[in-house]
N, C-alpha and C. Protein backbone atom coordinates (compact mmCIF):
# COMPACT_ATOMS: atom_id res chain seq x y z
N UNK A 1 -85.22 41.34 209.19
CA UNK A 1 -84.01 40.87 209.89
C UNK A 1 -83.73 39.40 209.58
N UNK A 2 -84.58 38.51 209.30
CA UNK A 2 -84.67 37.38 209.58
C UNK A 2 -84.12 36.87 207.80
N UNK A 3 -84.54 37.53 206.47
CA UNK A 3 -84.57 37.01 205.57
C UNK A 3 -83.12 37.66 205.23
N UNK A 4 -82.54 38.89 205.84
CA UNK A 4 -81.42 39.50 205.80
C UNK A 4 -80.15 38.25 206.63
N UNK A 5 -80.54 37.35 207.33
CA UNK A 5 -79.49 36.40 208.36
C UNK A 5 -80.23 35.33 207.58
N UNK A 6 -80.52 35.27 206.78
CA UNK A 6 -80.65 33.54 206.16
C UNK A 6 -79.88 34.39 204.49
N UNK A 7 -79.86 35.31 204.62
CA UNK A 7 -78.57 35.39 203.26
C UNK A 7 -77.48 35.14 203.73
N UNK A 8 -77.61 35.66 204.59
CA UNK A 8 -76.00 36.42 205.30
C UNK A 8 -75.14 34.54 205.55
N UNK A 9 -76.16 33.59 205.74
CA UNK A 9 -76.09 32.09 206.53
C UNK A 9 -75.52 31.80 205.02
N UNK A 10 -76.17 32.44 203.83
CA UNK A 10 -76.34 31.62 202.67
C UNK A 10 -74.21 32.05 202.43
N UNK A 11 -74.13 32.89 202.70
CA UNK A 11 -72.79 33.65 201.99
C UNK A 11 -71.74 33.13 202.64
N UNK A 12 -72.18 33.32 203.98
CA UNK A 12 -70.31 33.19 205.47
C UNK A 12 -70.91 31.89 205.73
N UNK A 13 -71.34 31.20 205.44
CA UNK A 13 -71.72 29.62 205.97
C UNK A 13 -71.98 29.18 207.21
N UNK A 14 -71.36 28.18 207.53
CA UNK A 14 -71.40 27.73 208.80
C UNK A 14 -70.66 28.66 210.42
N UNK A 15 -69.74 29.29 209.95
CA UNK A 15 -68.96 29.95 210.89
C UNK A 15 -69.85 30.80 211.36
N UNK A 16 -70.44 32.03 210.09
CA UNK A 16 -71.22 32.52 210.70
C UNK A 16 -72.61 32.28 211.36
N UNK A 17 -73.38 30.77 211.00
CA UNK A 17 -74.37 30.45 211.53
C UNK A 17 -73.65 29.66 213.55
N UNK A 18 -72.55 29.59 213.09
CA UNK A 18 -72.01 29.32 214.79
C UNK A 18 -71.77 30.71 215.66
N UNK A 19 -71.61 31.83 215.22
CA UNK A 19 -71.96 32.86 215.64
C UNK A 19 -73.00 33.59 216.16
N UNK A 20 -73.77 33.36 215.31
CA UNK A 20 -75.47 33.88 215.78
C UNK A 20 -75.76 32.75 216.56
N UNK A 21 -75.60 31.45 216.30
CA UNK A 21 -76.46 30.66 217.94
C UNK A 21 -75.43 31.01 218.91
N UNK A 22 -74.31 31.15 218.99
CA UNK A 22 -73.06 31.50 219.75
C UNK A 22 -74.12 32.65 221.12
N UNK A 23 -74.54 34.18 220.41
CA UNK A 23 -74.84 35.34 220.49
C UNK A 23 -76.25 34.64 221.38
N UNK A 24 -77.36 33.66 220.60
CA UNK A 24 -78.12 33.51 220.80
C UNK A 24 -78.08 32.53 222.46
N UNK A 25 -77.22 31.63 223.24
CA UNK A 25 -76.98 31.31 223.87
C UNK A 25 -76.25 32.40 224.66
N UNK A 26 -76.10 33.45 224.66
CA UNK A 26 -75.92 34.42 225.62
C UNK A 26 -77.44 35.02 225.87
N UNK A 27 -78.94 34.64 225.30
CA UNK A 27 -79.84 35.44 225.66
C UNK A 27 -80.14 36.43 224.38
N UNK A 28 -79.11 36.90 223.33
CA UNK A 28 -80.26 37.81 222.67
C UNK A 28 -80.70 37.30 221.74
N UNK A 29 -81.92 37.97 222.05
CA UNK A 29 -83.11 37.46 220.87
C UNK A 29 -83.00 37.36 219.21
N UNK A 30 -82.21 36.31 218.94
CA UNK A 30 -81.97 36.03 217.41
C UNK A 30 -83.03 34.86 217.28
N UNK A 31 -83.73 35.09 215.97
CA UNK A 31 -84.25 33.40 215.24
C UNK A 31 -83.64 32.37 215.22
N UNK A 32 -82.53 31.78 215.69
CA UNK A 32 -81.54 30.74 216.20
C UNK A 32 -82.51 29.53 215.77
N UNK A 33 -83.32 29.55 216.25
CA UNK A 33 -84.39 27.98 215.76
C UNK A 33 -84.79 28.10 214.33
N UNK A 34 -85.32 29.27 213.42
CA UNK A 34 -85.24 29.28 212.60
C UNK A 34 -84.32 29.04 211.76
N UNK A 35 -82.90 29.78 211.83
CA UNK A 35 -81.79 29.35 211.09
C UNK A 35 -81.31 28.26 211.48
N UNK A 36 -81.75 27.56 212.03
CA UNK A 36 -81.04 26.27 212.42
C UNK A 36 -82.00 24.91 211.60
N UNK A 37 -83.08 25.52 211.35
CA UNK A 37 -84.09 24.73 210.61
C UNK A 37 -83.23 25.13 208.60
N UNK A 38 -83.61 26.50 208.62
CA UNK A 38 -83.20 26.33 207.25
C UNK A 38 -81.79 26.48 207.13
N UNK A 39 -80.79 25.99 207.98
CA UNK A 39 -79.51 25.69 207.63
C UNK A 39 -79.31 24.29 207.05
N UNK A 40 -80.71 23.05 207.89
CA UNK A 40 -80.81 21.98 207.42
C UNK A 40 -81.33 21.79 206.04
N UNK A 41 -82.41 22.91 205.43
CA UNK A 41 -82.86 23.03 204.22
C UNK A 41 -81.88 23.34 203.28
N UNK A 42 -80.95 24.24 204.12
CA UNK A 42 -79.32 24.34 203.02
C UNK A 42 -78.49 23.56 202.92
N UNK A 43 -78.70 22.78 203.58
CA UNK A 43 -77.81 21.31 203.69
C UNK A 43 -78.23 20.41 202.58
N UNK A 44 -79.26 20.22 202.45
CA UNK A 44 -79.99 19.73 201.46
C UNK A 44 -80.36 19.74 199.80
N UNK A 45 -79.80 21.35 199.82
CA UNK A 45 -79.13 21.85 198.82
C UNK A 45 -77.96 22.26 198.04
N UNK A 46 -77.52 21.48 198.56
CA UNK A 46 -75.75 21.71 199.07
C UNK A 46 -75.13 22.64 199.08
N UNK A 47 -75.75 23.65 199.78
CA UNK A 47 -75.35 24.77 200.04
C UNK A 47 -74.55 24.96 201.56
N UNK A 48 -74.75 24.28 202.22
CA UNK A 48 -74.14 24.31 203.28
C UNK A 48 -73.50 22.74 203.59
N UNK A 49 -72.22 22.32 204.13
CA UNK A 49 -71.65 20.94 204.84
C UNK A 49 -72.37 20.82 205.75
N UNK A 50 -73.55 19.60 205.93
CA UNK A 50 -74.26 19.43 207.07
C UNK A 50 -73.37 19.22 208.25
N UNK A 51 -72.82 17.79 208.18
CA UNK A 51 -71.50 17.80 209.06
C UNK A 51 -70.65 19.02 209.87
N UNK A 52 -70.16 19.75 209.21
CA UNK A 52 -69.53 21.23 209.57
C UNK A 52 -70.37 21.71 210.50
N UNK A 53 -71.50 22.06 209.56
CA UNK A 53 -72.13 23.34 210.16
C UNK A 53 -72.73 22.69 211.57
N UNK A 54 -73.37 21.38 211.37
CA UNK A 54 -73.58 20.88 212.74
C UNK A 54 -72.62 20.59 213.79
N UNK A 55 -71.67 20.60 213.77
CA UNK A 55 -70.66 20.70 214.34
C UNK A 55 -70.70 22.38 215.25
N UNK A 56 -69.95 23.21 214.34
CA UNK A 56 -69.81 24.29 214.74
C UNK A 56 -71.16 25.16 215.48
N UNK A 57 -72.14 24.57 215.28
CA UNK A 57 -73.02 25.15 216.07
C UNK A 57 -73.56 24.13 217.11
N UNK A 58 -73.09 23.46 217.35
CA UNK A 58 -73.55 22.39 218.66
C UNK A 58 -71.83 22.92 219.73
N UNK A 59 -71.18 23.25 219.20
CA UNK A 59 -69.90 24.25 220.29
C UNK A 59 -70.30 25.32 220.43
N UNK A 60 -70.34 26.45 219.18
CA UNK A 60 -71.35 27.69 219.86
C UNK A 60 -71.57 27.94 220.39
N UNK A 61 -72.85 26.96 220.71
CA UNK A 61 -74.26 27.23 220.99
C UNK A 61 -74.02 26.98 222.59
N UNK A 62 -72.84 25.61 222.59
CA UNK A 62 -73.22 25.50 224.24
C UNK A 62 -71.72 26.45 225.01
N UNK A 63 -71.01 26.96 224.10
CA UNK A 63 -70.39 27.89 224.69
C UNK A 63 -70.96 29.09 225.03
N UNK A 64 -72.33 29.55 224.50
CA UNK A 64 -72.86 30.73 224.74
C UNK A 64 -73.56 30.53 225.90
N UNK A 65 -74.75 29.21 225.98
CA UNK A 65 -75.00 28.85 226.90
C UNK A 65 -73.69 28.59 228.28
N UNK A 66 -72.91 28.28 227.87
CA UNK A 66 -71.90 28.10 229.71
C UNK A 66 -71.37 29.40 230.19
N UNK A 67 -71.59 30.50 229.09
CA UNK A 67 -71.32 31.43 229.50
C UNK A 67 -72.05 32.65 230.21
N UNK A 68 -73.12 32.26 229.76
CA UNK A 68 -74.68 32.84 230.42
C UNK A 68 -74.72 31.88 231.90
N UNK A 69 -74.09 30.40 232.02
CA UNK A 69 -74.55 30.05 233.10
C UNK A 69 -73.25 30.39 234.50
N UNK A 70 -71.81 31.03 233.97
CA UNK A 70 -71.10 31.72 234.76
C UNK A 70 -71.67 32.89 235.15
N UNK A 71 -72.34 33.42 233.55
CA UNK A 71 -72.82 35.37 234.59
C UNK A 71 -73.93 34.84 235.88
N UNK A 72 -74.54 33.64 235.43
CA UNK A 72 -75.51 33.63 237.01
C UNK A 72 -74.26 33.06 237.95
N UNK A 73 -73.21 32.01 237.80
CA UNK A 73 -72.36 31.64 238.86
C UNK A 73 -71.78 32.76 239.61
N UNK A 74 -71.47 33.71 238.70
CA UNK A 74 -70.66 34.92 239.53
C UNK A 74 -71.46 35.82 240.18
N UNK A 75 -72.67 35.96 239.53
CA UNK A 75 -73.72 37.00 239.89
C UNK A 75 -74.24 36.72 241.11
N UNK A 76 -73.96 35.27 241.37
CA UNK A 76 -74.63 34.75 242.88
C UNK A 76 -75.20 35.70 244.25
N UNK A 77 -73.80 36.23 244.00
CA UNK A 77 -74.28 36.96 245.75
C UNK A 77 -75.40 38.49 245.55
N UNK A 78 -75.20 38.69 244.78
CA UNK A 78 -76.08 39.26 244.15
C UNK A 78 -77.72 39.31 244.07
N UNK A 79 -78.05 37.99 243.48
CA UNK A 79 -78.94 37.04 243.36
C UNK A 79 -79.57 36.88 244.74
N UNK A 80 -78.88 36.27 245.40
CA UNK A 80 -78.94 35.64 247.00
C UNK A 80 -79.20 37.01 247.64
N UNK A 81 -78.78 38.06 247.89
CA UNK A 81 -78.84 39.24 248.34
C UNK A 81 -79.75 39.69 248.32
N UNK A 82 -80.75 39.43 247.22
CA UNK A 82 -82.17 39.98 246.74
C UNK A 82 -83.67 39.04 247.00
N UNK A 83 -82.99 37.79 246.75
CA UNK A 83 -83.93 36.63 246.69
C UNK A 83 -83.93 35.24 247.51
N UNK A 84 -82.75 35.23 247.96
CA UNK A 84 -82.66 34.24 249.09
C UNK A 84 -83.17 34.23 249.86
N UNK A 85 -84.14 33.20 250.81
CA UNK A 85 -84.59 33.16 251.84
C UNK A 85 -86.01 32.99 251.35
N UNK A 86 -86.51 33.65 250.34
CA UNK A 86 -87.89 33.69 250.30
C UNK A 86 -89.00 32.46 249.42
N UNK A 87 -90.21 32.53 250.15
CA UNK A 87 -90.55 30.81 249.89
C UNK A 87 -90.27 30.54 248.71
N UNK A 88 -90.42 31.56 247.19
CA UNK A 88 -90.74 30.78 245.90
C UNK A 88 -89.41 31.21 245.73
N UNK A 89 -88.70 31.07 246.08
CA UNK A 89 -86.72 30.78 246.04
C UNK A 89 -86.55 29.53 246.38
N UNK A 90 -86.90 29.44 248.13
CA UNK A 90 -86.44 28.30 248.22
C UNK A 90 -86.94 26.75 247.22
N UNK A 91 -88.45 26.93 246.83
CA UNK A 91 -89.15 26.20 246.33
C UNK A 91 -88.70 25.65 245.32
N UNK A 92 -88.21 26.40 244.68
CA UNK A 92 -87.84 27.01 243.13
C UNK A 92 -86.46 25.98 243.18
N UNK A 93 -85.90 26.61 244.15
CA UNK A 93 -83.84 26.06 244.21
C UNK A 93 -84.57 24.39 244.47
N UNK A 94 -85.15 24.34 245.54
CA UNK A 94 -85.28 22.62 246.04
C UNK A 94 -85.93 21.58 244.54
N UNK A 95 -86.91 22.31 243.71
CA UNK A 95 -87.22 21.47 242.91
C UNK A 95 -86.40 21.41 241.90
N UNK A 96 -85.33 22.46 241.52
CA UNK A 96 -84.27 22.55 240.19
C UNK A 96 -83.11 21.74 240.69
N UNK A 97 -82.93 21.93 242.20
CA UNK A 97 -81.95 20.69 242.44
C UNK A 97 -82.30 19.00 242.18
N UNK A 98 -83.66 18.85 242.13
CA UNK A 98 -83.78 17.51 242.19
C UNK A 98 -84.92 17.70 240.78
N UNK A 99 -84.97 18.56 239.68
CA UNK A 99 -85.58 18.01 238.70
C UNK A 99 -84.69 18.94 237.62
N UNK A 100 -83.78 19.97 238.05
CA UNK A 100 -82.77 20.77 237.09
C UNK A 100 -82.43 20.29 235.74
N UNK A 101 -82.27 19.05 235.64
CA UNK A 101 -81.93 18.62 234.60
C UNK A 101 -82.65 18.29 233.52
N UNK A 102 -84.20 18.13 233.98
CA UNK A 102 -85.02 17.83 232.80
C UNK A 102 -84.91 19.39 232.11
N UNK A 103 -85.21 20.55 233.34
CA UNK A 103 -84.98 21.85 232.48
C UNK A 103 -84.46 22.42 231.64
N UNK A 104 -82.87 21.97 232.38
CA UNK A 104 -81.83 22.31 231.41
C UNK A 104 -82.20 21.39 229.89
N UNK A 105 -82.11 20.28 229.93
CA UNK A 105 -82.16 19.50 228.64
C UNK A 105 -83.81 19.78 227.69
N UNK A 106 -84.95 20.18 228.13
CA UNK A 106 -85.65 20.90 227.70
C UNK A 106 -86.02 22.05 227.08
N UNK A 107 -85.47 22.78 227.74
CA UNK A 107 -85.44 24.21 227.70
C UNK A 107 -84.49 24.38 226.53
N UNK A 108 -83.48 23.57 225.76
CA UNK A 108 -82.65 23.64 224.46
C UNK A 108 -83.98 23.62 222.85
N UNK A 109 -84.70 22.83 223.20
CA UNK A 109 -85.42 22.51 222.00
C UNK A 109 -86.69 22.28 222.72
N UNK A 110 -87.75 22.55 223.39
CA UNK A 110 -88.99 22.45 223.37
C UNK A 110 -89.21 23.80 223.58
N UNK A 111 -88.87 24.27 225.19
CA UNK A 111 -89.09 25.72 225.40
C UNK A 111 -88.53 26.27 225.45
N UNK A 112 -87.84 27.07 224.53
CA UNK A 112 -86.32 27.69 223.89
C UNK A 112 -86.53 28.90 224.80
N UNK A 113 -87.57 29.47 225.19
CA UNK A 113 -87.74 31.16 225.70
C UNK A 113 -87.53 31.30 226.86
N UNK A 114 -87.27 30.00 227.48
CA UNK A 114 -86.64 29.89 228.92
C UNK A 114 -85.10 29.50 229.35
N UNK A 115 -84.57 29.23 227.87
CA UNK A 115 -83.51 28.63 228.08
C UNK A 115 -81.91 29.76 228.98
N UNK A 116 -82.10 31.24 228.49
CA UNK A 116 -81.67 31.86 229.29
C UNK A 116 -81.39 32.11 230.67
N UNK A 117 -82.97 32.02 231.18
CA UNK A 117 -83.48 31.98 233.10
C UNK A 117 -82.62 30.59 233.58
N UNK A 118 -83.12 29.62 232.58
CA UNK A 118 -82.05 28.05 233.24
C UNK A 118 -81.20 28.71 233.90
N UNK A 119 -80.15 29.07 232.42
CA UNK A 119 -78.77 29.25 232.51
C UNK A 119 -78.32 29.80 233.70
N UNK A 120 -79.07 30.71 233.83
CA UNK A 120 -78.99 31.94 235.00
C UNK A 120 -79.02 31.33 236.26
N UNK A 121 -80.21 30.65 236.66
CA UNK A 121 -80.46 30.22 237.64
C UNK A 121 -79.22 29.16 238.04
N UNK A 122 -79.30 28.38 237.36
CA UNK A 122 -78.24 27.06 236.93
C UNK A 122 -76.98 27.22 237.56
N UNK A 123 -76.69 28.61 237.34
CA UNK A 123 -75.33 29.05 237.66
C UNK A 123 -75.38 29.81 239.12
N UNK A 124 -76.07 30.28 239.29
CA UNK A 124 -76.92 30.87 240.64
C UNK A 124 -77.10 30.42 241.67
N UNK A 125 -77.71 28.99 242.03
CA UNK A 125 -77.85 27.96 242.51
C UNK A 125 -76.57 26.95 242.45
N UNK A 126 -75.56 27.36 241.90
CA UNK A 126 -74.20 26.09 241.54
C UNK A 126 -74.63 24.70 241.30
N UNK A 127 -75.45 24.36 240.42
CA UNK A 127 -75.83 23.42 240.00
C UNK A 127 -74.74 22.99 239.37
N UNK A 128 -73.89 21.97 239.60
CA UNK A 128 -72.81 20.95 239.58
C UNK A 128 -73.06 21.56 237.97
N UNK A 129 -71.21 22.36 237.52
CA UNK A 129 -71.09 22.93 236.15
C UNK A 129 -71.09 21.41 235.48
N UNK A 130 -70.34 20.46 235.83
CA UNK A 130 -70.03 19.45 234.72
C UNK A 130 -71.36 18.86 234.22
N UNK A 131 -72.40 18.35 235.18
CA UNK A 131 -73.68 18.37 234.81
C UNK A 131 -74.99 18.92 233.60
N UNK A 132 -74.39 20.28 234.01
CA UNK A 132 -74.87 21.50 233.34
C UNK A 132 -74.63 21.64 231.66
N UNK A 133 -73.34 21.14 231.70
CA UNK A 133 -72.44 20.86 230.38
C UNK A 133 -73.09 19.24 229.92
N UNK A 134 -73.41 18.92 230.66
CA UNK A 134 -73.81 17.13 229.67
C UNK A 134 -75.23 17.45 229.49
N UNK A 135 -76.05 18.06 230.73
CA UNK A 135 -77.78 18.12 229.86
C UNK A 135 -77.38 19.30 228.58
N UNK A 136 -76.96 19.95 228.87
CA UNK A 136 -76.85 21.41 227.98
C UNK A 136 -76.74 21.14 226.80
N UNK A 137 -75.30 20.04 226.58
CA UNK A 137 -75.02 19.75 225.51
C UNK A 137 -75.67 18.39 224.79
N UNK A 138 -76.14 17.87 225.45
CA UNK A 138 -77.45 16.73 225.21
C UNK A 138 -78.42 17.03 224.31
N UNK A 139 -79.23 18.29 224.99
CA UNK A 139 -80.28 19.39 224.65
C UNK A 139 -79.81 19.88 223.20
N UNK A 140 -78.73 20.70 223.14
CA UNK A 140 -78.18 21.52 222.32
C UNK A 140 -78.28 19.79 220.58
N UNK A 141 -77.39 18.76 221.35
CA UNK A 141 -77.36 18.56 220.57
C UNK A 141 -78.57 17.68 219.78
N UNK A 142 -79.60 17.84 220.62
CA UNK A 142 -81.11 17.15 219.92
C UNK A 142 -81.74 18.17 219.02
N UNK A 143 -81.22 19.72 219.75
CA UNK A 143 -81.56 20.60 218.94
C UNK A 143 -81.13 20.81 217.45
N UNK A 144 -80.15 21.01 217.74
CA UNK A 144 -79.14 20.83 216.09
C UNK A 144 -79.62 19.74 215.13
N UNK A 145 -79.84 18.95 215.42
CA UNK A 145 -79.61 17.49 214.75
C UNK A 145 -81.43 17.73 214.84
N UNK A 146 -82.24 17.87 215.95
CA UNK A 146 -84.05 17.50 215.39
C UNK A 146 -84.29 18.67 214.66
N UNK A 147 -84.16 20.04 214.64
CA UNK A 147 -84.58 21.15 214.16
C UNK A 147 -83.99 21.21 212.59
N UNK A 148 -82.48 21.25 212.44
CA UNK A 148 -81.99 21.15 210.98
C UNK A 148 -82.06 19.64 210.29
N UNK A 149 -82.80 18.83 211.24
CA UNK A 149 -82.86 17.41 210.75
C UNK A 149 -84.67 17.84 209.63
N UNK A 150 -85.13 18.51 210.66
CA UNK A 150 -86.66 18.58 210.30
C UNK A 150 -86.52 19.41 208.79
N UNK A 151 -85.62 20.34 208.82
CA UNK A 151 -85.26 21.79 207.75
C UNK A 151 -84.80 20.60 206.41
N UNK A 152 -83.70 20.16 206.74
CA UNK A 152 -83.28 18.86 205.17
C UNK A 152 -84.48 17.94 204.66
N UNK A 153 -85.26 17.56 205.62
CA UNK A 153 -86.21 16.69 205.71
C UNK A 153 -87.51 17.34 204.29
N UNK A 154 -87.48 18.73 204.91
CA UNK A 154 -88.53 18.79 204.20
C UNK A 154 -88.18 19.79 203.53
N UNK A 155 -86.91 20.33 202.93
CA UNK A 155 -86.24 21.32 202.13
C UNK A 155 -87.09 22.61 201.81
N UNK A 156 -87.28 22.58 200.64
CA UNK A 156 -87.99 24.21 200.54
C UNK A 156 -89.06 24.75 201.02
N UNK A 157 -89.80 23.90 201.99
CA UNK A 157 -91.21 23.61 202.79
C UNK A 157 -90.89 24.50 204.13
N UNK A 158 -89.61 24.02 204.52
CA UNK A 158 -88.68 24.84 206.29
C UNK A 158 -89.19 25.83 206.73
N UNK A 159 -89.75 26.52 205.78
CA UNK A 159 -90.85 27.56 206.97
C UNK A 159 -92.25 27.18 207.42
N UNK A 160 -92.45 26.58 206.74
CA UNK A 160 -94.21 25.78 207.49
C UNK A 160 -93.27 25.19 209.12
N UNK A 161 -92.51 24.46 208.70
CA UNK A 161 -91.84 23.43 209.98
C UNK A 161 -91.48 24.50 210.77
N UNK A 162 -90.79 25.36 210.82
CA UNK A 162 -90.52 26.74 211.76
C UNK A 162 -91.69 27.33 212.47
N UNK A 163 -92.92 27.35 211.79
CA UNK A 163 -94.03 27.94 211.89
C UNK A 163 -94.66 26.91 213.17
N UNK A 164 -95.09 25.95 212.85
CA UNK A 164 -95.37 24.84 213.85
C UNK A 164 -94.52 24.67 214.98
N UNK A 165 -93.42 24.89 215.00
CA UNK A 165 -92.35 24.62 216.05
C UNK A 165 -92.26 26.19 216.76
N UNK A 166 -92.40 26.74 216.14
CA UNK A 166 -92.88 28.37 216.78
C UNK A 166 -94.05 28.13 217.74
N UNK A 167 -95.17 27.94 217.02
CA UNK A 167 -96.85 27.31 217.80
C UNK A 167 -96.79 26.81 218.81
N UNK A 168 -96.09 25.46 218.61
CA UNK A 168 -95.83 24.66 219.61
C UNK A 168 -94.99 25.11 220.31
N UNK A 169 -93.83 25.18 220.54
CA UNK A 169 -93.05 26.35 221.84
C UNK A 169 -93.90 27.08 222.46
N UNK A 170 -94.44 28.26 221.72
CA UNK A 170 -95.45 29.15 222.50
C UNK A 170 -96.39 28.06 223.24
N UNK A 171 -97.02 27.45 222.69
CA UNK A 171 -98.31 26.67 223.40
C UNK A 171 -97.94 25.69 224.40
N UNK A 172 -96.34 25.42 224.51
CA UNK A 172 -96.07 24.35 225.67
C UNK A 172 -95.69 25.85 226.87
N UNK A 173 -94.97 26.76 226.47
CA UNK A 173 -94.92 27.67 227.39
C UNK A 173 -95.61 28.38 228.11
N UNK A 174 -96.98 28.26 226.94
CA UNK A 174 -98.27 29.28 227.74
C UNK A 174 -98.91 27.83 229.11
N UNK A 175 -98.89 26.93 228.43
CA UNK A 175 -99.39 25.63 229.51
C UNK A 175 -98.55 25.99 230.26
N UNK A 176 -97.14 25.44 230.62
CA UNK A 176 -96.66 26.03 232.20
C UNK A 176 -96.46 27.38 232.94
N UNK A 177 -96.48 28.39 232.07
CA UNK A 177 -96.98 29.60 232.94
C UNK A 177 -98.71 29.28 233.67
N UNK A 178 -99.22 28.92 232.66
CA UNK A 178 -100.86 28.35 233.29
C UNK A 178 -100.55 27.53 234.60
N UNK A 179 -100.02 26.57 234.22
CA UNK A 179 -100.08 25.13 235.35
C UNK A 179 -98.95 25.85 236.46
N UNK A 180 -98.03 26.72 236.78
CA UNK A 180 -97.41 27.61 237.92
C UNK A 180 -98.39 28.31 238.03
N UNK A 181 -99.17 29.12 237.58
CA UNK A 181 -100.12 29.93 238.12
C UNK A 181 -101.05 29.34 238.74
N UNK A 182 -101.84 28.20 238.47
CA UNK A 182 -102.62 26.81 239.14
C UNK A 182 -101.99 26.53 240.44
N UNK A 183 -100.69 26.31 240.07
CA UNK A 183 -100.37 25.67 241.58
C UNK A 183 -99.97 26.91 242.51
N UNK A 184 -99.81 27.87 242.29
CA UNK A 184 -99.63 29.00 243.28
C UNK A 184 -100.83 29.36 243.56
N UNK A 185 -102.19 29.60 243.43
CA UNK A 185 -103.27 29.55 243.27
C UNK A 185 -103.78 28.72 244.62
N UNK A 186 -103.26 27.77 244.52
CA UNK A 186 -103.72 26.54 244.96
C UNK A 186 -103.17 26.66 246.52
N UNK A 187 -101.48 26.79 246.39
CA UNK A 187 -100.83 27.32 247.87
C UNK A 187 -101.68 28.38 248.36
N UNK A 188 -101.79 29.24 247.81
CA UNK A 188 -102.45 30.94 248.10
C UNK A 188 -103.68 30.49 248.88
N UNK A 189 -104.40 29.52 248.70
CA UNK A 189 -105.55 29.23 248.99
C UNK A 189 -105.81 28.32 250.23
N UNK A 190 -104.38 27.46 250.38
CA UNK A 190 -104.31 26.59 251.47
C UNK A 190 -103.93 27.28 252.42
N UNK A 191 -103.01 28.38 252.40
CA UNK A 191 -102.28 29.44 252.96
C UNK A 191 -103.56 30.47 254.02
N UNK A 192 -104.52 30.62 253.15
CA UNK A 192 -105.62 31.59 253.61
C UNK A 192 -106.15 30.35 254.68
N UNK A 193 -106.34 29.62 254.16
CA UNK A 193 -107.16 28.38 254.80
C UNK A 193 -106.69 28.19 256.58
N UNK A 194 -105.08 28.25 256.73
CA UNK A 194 -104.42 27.95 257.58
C UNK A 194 -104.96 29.10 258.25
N UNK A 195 -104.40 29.63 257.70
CA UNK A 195 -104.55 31.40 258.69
C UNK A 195 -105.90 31.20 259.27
N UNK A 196 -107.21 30.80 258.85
CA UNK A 196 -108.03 31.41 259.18
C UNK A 196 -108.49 29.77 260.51
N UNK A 197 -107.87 29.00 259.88
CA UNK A 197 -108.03 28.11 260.67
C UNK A 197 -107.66 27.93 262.21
């Protein structure tokens, strides 16, 4: 799939690489970080207008993203209907209101596999849209510019750099599933403590 959408990048250019992150900011699972690395390696070859293509995929990308973060705005009552009220809701809403933004602007280029749930939540919670739109597009655009910066950088090499940036994603993601499981752990335990106290 993957060597089939880095032709496909090589042929329809930039439009179509603003398409697939487009798709990919709605949530489905495309290599989006990959082609965004060797779009910079095609840049480099002058195979692709760096300019352009960075362009058209820093709109995309955060149009796919604002649109994933309406299905949670609308989905709200929904959401709330199921999950409101309960402690790791409220927990959850109180710390994204007052730390939301590192998420959002994170979650573009470190831990890409969460960047969906943001969205969701983001919109769920009515986390001030205009906000949402400046980390988003902040994020988006460190992404574009560090990932296809890294791909030109080191031209026909772009899959080692994909490979590492793969690693690393996984390995910052497996640490905070770890370190939430730690600290729930930790409540669970103070929790028993009370009770028995």
């Amino acid at each position: 799939m993957s060597e089939f959408l880095y032709q496909q990048v090589i042929n329809y250019g930039a439009p179509l690489l603003g398409i697939i992150v487009f798709i990919g900011g709605l949530g489905v699972p495309l290599p989006c970080a990959a082609l965004i690395i060797a779009a910079g390696a095609f840049a480099r070859q002058g195979i692709l207008p760096w300019h352009t293509t960075a362009l058209i995929s820093i709109i995309s990308v955060v149009i796919g993203d604002s649109l994933s973060y309406s299905m949670g705005y609308y989905s709200r009552d929904k959401v709330l209907k199921r999950f409101s009220g309960t402690p790791l809701w409220l927990q959850t809403e109180q710390s994204f209101n007052k730390w939301g933004f590192l998420s959002i602007f994170f979650s573009r280029f470190v831990v890409t596999a969460i960047g969906l749930p943001v969205n969701l939540f983001s919109g769920a919670i009515r986390f001030p849209s205009k906000k949402f739109l400046l980390y988003d597009m902040l994020g988006e655009i460190v992404w574009i510019f560090g990932y296809g910066g890294l791909g030109y950088l080191f031209g026909s090499e772009w899959e080692l750099v994909n490979e590492f940036l793969s690693n690393f994603g996984g390995l910052v993601l497996g640490l905070l599933i770890f370190g939430f499981g730690i600290r729930q752990l930790i409540k669970w335990q103070e929790h028993i403590k009370q009770k028995k106290g």
